[in-house]
N, C-alpha and C. Protein backbone atom coordinates (compact mmCIF):
# COMPACT_ATOMS: atom_id res chain seq x y z
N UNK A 1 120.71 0.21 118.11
CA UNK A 1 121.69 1.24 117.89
C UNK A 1 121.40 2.04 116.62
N UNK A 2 120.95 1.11 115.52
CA UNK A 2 120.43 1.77 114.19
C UNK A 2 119.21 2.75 114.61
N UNK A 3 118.86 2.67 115.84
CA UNK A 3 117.43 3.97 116.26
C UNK A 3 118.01 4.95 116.40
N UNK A 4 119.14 4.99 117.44
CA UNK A 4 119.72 5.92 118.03
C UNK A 4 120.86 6.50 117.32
N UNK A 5 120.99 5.95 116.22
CA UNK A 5 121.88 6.38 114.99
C UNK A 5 121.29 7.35 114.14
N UNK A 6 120.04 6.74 113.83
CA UNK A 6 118.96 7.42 113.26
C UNK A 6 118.14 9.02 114.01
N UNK A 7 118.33 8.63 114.91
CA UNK A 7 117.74 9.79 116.02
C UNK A 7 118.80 10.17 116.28
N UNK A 8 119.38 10.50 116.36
CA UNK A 8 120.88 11.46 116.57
C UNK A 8 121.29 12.05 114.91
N UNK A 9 121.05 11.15 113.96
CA UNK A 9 121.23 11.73 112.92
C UNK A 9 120.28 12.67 112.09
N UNK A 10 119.10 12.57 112.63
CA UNK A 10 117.56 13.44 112.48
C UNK A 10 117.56 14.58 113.55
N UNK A 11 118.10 14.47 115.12
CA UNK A 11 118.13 15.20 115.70
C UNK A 11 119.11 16.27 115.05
N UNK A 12 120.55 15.91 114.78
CA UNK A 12 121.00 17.03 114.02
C UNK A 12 120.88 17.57 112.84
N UNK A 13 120.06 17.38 111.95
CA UNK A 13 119.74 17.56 111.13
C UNK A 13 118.54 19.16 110.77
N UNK A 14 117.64 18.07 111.66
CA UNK A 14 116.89 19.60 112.62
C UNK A 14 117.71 20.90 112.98
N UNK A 15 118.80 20.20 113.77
CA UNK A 15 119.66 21.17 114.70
C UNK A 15 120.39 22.67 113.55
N UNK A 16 121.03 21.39 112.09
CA UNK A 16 121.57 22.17 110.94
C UNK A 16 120.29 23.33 110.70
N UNK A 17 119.10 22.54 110.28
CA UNK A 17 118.08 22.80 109.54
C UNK A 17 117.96 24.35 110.52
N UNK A 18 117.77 24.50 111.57
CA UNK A 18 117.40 25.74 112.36
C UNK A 18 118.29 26.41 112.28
N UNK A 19 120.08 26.31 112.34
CA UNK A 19 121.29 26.60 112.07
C UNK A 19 121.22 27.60 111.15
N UNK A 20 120.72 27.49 109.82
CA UNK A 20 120.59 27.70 108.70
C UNK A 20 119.41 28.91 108.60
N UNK A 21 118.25 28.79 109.19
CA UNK A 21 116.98 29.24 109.39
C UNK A 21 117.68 30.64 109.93
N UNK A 22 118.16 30.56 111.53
CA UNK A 22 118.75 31.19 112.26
C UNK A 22 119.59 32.59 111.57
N UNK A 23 120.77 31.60 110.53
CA UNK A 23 121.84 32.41 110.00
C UNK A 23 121.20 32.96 108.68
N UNK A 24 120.10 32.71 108.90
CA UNK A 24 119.52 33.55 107.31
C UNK A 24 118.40 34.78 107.89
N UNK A 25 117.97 34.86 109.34
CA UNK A 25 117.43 35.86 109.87
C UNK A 25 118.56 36.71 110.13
N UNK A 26 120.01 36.50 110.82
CA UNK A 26 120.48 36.88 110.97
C UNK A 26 120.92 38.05 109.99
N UNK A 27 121.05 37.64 108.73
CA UNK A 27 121.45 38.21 107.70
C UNK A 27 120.23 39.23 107.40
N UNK A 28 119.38 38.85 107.34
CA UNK A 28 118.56 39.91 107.15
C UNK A 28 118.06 40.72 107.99
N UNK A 29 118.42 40.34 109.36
CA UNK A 29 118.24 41.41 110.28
C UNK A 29 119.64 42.70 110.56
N UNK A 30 120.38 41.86 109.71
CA UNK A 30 122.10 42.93 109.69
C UNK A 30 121.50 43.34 108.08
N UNK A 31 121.03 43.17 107.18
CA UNK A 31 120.70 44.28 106.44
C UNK A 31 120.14 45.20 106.35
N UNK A 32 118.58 44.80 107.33
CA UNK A 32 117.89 45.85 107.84
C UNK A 32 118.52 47.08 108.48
N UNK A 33 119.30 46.83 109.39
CA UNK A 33 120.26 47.35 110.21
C UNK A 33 120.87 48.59 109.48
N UNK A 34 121.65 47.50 108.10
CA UNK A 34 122.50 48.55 107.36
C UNK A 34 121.46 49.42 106.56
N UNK A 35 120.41 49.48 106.17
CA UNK A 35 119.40 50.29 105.48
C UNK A 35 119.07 51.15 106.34
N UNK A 36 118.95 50.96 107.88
CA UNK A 36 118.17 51.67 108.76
C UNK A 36 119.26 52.73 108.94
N UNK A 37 120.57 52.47 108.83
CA UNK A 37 121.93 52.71 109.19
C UNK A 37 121.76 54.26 108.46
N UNK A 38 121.63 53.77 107.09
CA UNK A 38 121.67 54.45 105.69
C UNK A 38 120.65 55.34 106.00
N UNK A 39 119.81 55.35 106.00
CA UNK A 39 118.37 56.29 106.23
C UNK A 39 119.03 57.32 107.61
N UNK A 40 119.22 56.94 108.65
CA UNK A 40 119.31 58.11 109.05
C UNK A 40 120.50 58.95 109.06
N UNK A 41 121.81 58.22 108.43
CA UNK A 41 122.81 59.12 108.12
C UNK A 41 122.06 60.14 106.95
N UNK A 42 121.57 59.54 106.45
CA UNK A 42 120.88 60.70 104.88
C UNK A 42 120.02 62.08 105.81
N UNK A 43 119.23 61.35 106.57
CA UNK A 43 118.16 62.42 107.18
C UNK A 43 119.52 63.01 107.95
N UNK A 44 120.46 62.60 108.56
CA UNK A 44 120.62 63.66 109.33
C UNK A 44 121.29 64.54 108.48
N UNK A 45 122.05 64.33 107.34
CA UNK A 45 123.11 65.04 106.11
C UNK A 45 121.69 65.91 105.60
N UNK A 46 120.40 65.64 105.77
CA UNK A 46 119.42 66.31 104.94
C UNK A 46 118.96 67.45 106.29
N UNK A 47 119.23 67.22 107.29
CA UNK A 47 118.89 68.00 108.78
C UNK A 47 119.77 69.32 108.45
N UNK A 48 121.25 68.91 108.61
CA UNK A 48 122.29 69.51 108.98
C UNK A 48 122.13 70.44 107.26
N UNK A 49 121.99 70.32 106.30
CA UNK A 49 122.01 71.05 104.72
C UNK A 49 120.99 71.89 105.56
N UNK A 50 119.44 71.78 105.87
CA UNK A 50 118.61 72.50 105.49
C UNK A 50 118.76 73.50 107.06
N UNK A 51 119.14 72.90 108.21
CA UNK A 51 119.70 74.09 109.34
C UNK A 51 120.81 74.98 108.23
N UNK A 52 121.47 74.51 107.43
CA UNK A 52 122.83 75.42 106.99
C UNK A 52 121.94 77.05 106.27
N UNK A 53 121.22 76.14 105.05
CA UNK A 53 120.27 76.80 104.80
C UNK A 53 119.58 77.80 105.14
N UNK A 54 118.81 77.70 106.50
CA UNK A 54 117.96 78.56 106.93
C UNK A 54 118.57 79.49 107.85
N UNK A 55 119.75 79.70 108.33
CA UNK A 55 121.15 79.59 108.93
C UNK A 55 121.15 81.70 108.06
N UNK A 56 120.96 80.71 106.89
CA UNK A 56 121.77 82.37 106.12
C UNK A 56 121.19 82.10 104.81
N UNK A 57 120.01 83.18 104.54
CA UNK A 57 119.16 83.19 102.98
C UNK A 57 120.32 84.34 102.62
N UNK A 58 120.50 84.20 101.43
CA UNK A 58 121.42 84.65 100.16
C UNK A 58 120.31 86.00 99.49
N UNK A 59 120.67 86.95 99.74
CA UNK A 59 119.48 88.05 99.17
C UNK A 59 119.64 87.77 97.25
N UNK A 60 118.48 87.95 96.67
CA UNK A 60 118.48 88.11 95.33
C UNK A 60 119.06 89.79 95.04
N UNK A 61 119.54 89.16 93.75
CA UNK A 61 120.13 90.93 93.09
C UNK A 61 118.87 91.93 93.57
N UNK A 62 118.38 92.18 93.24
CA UNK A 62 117.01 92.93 93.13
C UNK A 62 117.31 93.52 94.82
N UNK A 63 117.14 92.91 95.97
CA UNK A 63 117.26 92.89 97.18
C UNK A 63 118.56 93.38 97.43
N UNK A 64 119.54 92.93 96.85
CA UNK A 64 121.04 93.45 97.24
C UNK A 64 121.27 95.05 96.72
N UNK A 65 120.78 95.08 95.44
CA UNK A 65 120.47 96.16 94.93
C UNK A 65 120.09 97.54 95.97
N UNK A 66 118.75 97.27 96.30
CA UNK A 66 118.20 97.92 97.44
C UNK A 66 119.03 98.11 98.47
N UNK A 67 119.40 97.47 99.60
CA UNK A 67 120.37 97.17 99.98
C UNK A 67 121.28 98.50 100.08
N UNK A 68 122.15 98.27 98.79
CA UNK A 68 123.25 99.00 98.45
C UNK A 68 122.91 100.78 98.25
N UNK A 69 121.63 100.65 97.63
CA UNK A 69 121.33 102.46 97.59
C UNK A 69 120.47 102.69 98.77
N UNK A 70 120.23 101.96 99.80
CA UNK A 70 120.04 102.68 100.70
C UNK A 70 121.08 102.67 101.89
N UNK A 71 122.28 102.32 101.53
CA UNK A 71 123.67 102.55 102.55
C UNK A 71 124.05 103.90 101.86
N UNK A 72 123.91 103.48 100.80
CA UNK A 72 124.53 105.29 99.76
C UNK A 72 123.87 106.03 100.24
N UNK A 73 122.46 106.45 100.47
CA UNK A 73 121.82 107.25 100.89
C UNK A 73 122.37 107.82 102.54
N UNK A 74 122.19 106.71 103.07
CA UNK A 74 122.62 106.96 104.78
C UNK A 74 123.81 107.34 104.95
N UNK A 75 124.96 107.10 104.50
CA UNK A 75 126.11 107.51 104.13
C UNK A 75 125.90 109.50 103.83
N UNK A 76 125.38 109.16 102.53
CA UNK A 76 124.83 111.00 101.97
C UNK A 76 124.52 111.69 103.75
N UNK A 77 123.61 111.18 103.79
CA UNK A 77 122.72 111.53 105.14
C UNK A 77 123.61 111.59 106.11
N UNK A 78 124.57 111.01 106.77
CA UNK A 78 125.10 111.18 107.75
C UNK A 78 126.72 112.33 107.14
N UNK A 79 127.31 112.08 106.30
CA UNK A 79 127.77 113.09 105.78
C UNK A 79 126.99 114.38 106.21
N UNK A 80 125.84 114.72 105.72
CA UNK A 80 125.45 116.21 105.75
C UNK A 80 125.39 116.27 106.95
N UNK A 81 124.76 115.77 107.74
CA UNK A 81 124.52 115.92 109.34
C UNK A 81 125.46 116.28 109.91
N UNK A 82 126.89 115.84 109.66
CA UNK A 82 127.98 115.60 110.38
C UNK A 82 128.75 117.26 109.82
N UNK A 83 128.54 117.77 108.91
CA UNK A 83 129.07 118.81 108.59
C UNK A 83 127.86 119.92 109.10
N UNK A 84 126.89 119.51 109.28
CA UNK A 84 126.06 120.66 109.80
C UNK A 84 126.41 120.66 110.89
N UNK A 85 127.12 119.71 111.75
CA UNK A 85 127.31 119.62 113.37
C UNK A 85 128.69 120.67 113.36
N UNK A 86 129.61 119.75 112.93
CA UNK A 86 130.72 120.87 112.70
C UNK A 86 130.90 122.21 112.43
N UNK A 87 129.60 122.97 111.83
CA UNK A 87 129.81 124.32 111.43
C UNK A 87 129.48 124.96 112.54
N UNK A 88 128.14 124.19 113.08
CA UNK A 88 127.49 125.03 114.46
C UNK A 88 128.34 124.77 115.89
N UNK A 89 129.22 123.68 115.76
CA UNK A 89 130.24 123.97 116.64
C UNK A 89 131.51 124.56 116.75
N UNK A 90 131.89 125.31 115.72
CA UNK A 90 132.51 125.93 115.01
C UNK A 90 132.31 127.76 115.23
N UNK A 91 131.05 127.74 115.01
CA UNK A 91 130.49 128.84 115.23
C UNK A 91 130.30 129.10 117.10
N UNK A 92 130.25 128.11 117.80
CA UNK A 92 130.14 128.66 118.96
C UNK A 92 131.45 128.97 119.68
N UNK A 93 132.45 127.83 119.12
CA UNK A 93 133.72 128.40 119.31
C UNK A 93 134.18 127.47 120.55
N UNK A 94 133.82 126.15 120.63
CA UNK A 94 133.92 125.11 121.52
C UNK A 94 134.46 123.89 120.98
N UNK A 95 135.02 123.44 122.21
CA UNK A 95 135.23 121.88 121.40
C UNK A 95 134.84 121.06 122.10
N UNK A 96 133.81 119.90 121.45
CA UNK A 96 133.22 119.08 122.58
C UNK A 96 133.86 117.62 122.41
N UNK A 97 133.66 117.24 123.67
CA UNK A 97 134.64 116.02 124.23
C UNK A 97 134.15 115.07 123.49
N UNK A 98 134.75 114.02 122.80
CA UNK A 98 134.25 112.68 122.06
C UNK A 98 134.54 111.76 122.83
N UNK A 99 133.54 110.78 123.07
CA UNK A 99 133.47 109.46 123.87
C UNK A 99 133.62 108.57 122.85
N UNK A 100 134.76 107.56 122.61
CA UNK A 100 134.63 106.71 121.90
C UNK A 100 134.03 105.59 122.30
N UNK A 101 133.29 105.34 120.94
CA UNK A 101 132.04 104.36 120.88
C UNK A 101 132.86 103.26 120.27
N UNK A 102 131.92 101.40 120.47
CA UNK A 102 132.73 100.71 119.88
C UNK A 102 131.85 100.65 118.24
N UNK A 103 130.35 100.84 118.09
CA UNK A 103 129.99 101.00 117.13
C UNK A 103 129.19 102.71 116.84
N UNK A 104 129.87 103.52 115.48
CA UNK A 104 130.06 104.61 115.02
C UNK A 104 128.29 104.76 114.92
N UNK A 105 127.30 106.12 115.13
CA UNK A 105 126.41 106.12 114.44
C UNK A 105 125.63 105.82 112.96
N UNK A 106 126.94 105.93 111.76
CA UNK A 106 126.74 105.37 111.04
C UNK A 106 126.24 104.16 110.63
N UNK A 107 126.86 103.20 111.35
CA UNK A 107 126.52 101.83 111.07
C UNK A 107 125.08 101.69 111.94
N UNK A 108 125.02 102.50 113.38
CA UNK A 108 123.47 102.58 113.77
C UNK A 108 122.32 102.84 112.95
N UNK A 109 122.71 104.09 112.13
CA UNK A 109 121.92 104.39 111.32
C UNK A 109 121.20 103.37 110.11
N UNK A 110 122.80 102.95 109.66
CA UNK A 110 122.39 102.00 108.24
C UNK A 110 121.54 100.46 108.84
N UNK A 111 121.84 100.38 109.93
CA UNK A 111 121.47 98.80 110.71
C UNK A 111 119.69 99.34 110.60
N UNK A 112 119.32 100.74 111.51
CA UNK A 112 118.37 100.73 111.60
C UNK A 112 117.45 101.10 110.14
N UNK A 113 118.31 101.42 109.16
CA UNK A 113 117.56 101.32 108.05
C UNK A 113 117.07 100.20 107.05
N UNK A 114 118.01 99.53 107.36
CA UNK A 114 117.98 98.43 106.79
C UNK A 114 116.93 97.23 107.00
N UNK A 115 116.73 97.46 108.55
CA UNK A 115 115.56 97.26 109.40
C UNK A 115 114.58 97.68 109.24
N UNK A 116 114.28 98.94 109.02
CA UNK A 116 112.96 99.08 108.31
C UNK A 116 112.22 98.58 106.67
N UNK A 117 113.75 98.24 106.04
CA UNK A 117 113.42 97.74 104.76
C UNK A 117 113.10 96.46 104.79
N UNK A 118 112.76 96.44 105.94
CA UNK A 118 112.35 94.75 106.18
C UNK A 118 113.85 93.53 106.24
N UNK A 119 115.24 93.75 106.10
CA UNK A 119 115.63 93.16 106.18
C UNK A 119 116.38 91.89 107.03
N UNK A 120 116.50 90.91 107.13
CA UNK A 120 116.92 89.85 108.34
C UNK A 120 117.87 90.33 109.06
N UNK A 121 117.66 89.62 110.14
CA UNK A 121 119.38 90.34 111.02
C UNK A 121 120.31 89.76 110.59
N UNK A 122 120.19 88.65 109.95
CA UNK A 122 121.84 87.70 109.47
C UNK A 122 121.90 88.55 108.54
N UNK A 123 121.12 89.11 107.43
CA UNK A 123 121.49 89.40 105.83
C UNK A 123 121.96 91.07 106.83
N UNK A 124 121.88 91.67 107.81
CA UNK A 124 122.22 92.98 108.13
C UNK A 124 123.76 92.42 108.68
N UNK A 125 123.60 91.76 109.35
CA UNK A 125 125.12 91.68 109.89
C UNK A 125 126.22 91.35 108.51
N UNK A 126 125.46 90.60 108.15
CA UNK A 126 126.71 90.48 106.39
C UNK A 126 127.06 91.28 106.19
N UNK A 127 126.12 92.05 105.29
CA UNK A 127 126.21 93.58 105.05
C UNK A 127 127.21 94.19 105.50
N UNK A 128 126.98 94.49 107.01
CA UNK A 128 127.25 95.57 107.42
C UNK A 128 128.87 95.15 108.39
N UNK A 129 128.38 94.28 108.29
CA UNK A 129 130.34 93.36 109.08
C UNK A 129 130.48 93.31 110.34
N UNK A 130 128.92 93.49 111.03
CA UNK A 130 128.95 93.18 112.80
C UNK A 130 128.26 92.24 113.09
N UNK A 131 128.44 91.43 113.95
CA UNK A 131 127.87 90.40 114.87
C UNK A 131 126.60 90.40 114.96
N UNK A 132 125.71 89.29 114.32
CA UNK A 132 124.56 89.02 114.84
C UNK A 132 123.60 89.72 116.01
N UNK A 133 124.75 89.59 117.32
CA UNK A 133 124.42 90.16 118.64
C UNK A 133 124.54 91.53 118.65
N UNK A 134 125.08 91.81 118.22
CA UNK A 134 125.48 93.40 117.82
C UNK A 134 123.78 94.46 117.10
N UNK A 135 123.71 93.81 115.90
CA UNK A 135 122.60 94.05 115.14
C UNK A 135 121.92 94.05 116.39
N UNK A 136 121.46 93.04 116.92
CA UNK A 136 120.17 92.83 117.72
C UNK A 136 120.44 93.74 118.61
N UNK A 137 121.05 94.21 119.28
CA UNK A 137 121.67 95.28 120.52
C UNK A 137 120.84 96.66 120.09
N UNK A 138 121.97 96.65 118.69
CA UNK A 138 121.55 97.83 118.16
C UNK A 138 119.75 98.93 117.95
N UNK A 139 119.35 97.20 117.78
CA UNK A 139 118.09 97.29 117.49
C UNK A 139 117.31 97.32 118.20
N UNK A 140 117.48 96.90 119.83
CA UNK A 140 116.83 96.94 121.02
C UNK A 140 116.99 98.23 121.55
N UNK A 141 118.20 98.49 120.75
CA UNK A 141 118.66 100.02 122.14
C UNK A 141 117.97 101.32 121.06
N UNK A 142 118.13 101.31 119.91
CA UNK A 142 117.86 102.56 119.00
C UNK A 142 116.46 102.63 118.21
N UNK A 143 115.58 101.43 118.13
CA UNK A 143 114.89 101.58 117.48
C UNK A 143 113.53 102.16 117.52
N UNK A 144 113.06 102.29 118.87
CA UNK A 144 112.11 103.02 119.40
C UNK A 144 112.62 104.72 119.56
N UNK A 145 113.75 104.82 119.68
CA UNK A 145 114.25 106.33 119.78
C UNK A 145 113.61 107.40 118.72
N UNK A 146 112.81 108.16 119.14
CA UNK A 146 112.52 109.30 118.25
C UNK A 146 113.68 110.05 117.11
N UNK A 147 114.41 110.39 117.97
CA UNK A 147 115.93 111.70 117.72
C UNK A 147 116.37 110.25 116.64
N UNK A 148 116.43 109.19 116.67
CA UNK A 148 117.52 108.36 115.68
C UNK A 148 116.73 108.02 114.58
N UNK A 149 115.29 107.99 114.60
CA UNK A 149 113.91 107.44 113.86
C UNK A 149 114.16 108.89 112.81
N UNK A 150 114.49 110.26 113.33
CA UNK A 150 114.49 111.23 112.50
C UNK A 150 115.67 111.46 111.84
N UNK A 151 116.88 110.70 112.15
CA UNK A 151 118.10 110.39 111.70
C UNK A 151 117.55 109.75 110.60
N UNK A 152 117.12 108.65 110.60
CA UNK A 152 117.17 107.59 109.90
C UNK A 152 116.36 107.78 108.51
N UNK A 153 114.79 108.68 109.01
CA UNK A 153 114.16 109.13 107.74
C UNK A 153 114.97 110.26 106.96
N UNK A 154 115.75 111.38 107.42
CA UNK A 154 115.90 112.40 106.87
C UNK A 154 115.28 113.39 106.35
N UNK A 155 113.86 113.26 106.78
CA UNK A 155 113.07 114.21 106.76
C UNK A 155 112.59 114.14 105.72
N UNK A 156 112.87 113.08 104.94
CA UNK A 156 111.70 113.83 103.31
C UNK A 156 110.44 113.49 103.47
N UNK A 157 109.54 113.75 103.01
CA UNK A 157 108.16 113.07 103.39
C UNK A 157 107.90 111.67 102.57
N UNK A 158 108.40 111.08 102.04
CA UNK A 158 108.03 109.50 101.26
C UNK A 158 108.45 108.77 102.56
N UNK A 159 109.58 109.28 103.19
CA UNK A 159 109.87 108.41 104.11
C UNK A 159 109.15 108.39 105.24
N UNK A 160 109.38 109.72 105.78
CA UNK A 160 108.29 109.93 107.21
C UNK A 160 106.78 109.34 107.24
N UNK A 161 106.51 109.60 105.89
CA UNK A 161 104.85 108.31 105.96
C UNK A 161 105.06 106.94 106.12
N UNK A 162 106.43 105.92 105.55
CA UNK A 162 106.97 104.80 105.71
C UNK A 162 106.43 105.05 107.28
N UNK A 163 107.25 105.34 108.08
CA UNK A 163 107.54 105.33 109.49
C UNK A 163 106.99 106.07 110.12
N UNK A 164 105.47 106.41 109.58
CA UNK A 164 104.34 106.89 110.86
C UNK A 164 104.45 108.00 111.47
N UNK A 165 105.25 109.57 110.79
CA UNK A 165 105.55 109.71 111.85
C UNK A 165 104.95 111.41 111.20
N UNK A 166 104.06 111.47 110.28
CA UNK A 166 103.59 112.14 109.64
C UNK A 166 102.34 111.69 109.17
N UNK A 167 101.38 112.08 109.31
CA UNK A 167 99.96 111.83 108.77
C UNK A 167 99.75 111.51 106.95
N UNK A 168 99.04 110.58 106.77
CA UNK A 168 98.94 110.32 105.38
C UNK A 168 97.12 110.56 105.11
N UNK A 169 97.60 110.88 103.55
CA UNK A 169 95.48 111.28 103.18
C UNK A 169 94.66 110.41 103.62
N UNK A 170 95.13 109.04 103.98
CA UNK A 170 93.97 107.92 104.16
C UNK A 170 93.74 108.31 105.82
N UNK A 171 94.83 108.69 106.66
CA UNK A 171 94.81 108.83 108.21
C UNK A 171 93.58 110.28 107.94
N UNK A 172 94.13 111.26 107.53
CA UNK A 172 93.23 112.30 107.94
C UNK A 172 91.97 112.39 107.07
N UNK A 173 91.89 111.38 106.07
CA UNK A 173 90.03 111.28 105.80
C UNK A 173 89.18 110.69 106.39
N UNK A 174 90.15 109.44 107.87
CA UNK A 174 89.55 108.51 108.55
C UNK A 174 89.17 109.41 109.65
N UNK A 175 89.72 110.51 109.77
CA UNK A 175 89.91 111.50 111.11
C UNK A 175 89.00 112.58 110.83
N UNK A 176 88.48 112.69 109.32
CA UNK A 176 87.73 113.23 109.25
C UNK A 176 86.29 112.91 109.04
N UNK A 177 86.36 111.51 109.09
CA UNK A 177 84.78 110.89 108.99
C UNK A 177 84.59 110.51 110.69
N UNK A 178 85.09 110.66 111.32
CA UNK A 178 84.83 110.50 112.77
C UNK A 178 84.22 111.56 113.29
């Protein structure tokens, strides 16, 4: 009986001994867990910051600057236009029918200028206080247009060389070595 006392008391002993073994993997497989836990709540808090981020760049002064005197300008610009329209319809002695639009040429104008200054469509929609989708509309429907391209330069020549649409000394010395 002292065998089987002995062997029952060695058998559990073992039994503790693995018990123990067991509850100490355990533990470190629930810490792993909680580290692994930790890591990707961070990556995803580091996902979700840097989508916010890229979401909407913040223009520097310098850029906002720009920005701002070339709405002043388009503004100037569509002012004069708009009173040159009025005189010559004025003069013919007509009144022509207005279709209301949901976005004014103005803001066409400034969208598509703004666009040529290289600027993003998020930093244009800020700006300018229309919809993402809007900008892009705008920009699909007006930007190839000749008649709005000559809106948009105003005819001075610094600009019309910007936008190709006037020959520059380097075009006609290349035109002349051919």
């Amino acid at each position: 009986m002292k065998e089987n006392a002995q062997g029952s008391s060695q058998l559990i002993a073992d039994l503790n001994k693995q018990i123990t073994e067991l509850k100490s993997q355990v533990k470190t497989a629930s810490m792993e867990m909680e580290m692994m836990r930790a890591r990707m709540s961070d990556l995803s808090k580091n996902a979700k910051q840097s989508v916010q981020v890229e979401r909407f760049r913040v223009p520097d002064a310098d850029r906002l600057s720009e920005i701002n005197e070339v709405v002043d300008l388009m503004e100037k610009a569509i002012k004069k236009n708009r009173r040159s329209r009025r005189a010559l319809s004025a003069k013919d002695g007509r009144i022509e029918a207005s279709t209301p639009q949901k976005v004014d040429e103005r803001m066409v104008l400034i969208v598509l200028k703004l666009r040529r200054k290289g600027c993003y469509i998020r930093e244009i929609a800020a700006h300018v206080g229309l919809a993402v989708g809007t900008i892009h509309n705008i920009i699909r429907k007006y930007g190839n247009d000749p008649q709005m391209q000559n809106l948009v330069t105003e005819g001075t020549q610094m600009e019309l060389t910007d936008y190709l649409l006037i020959r520059t000394e380097d075009d006609e010395d290349e035109e002349e070595e051919k």
